[in-house]
C-alpha atoms as a PDB file:
ATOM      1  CA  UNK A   1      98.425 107.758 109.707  1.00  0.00           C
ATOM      2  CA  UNK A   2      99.962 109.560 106.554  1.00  0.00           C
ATOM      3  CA  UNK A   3      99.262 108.530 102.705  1.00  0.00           C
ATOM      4  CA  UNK A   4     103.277 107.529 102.859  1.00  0.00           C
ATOM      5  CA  UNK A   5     102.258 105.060 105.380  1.00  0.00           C
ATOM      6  CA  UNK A   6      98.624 103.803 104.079  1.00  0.00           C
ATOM      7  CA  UNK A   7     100.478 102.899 100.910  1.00  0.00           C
ATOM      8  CA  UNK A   8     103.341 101.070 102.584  1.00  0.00           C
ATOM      9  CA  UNK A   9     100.659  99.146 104.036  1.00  0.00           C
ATOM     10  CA  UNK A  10      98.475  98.962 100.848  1.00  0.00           C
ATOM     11  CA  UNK A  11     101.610  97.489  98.981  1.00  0.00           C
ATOM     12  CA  UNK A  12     102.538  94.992 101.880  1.00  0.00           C
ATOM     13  CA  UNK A  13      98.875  93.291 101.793  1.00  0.00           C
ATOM     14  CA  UNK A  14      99.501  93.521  97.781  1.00  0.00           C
ATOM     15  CA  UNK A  15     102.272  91.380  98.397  1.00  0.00           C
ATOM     16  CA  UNK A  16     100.668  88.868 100.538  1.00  0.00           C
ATOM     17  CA  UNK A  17      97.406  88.575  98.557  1.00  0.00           C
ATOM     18  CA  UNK A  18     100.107  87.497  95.115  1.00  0.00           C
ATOM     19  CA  UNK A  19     101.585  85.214  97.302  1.00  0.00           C
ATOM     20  CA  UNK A  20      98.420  83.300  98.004  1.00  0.00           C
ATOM     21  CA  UNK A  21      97.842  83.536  94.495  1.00  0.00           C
ATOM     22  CA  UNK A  22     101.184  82.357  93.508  1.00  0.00           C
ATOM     23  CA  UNK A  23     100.364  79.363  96.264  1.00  0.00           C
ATOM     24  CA  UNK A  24      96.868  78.906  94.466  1.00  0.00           C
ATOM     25  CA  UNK A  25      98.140  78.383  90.920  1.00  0.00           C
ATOM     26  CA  UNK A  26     100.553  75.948  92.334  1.00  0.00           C
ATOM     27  CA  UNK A  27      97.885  73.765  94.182  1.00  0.00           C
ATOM     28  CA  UNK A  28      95.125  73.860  92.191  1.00  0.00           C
ATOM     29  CA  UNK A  29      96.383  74.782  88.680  1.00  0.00           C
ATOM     30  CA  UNK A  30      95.992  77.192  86.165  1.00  0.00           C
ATOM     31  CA  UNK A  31      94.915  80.063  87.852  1.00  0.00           C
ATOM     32  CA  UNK A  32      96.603  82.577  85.306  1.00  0.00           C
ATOM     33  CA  UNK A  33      94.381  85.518  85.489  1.00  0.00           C
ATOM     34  CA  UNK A  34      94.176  85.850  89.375  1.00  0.00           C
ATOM     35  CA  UNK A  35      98.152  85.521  88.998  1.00  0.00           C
ATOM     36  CA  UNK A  36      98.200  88.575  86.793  1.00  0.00           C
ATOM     37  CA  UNK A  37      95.583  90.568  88.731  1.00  0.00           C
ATOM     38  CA  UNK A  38      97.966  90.298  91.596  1.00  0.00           C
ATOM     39  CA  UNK A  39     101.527  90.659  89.628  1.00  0.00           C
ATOM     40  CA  UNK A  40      99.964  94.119  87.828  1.00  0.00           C
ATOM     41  CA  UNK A  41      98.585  95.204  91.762  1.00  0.00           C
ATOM     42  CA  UNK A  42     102.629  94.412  92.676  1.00  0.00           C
ATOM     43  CA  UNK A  43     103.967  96.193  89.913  1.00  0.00           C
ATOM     44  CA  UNK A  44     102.342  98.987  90.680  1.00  0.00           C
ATOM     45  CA  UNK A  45     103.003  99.595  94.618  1.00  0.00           C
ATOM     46  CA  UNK A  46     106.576  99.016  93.529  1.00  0.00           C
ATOM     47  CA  UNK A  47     106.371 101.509  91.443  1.00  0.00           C
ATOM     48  CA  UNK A  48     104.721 103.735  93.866  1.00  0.00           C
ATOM     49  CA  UNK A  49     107.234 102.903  96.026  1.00  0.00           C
ATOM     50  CA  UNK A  50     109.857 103.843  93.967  1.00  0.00           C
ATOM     51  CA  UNK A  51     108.715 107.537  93.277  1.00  0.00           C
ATOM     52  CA  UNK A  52     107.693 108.216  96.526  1.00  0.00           C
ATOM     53  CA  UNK A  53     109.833 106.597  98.932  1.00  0.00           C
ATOM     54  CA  UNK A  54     112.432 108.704  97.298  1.00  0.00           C
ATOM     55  CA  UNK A  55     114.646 105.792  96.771  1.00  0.00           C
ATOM     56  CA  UNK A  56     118.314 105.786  94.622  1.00  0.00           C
ATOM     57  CA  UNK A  57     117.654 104.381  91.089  1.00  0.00           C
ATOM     58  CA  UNK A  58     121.279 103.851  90.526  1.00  0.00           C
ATOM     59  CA  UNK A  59     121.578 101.586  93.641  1.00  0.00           C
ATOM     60  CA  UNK A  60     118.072 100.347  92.749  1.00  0.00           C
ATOM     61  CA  UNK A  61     119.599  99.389  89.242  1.00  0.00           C
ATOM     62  CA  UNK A  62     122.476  97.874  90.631  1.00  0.00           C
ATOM     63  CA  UNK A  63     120.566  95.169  92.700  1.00  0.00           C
ATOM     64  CA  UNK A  64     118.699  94.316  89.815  1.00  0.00           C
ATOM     65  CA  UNK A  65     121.585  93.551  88.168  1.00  0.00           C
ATOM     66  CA  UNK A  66     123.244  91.786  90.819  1.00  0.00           C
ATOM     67  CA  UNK A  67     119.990  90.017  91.429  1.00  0.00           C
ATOM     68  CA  UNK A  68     119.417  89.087  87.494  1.00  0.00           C
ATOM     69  CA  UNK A  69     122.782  87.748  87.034  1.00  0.00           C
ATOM     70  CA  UNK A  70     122.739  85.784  90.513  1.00  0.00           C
ATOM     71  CA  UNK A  71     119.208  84.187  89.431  1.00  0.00           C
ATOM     72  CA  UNK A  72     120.606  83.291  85.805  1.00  0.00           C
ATOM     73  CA  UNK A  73     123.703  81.141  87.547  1.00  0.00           C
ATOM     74  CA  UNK A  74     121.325  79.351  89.583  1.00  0.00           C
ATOM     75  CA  UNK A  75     119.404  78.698  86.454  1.00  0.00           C
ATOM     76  CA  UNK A  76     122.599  77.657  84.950  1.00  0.00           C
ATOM     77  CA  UNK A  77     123.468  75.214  88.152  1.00  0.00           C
ATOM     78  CA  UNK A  78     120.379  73.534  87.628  1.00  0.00           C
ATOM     79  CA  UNK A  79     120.497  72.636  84.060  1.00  0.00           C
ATOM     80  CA  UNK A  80     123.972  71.340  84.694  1.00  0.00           C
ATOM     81  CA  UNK A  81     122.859  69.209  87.450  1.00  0.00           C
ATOM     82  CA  UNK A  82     119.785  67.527  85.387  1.00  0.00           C
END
């Protein structure tokens, strides 16, 4: 297996193990420092990710956008149907 692929991997157990902390805070409560272990761990495969997986950061940019501005209107739905 090559390092590309060992850190795909590496970053899609990252991902799993936040989302069991993410499921943690929620069920038992405050669980704020595993929550931020795991976000920083994410943070960083993504960026890995991005500097090695050789990906566009102008489409990159552009789905954030997209993304940011789809997330705020569903924000805005939901105070407007409280």
């Amino acid at each position: 297996m090559e390092e590309k692929e060992l850190k795909m991997i590496v970053a899609m157990e990252e991902l799993g193990e936040l989302i069991q902390a993410i499921s943690k805070h929620i069920r038992y409560g405050n669980r704020e420092e595993s929550l931020c272990e795991e976000i920083a761990d994410v943070e960083l495969c993504l960026k890995w990710l991005i500097e090695n997986c050789n990906l566009d950061k102008d489409m990159l940019n552009k789905w954030r956008t997209y993304k940011n501005e789809r997330i705020k209107n569903y924000d805005l739905k939901e105070e407007n149907n409280e």
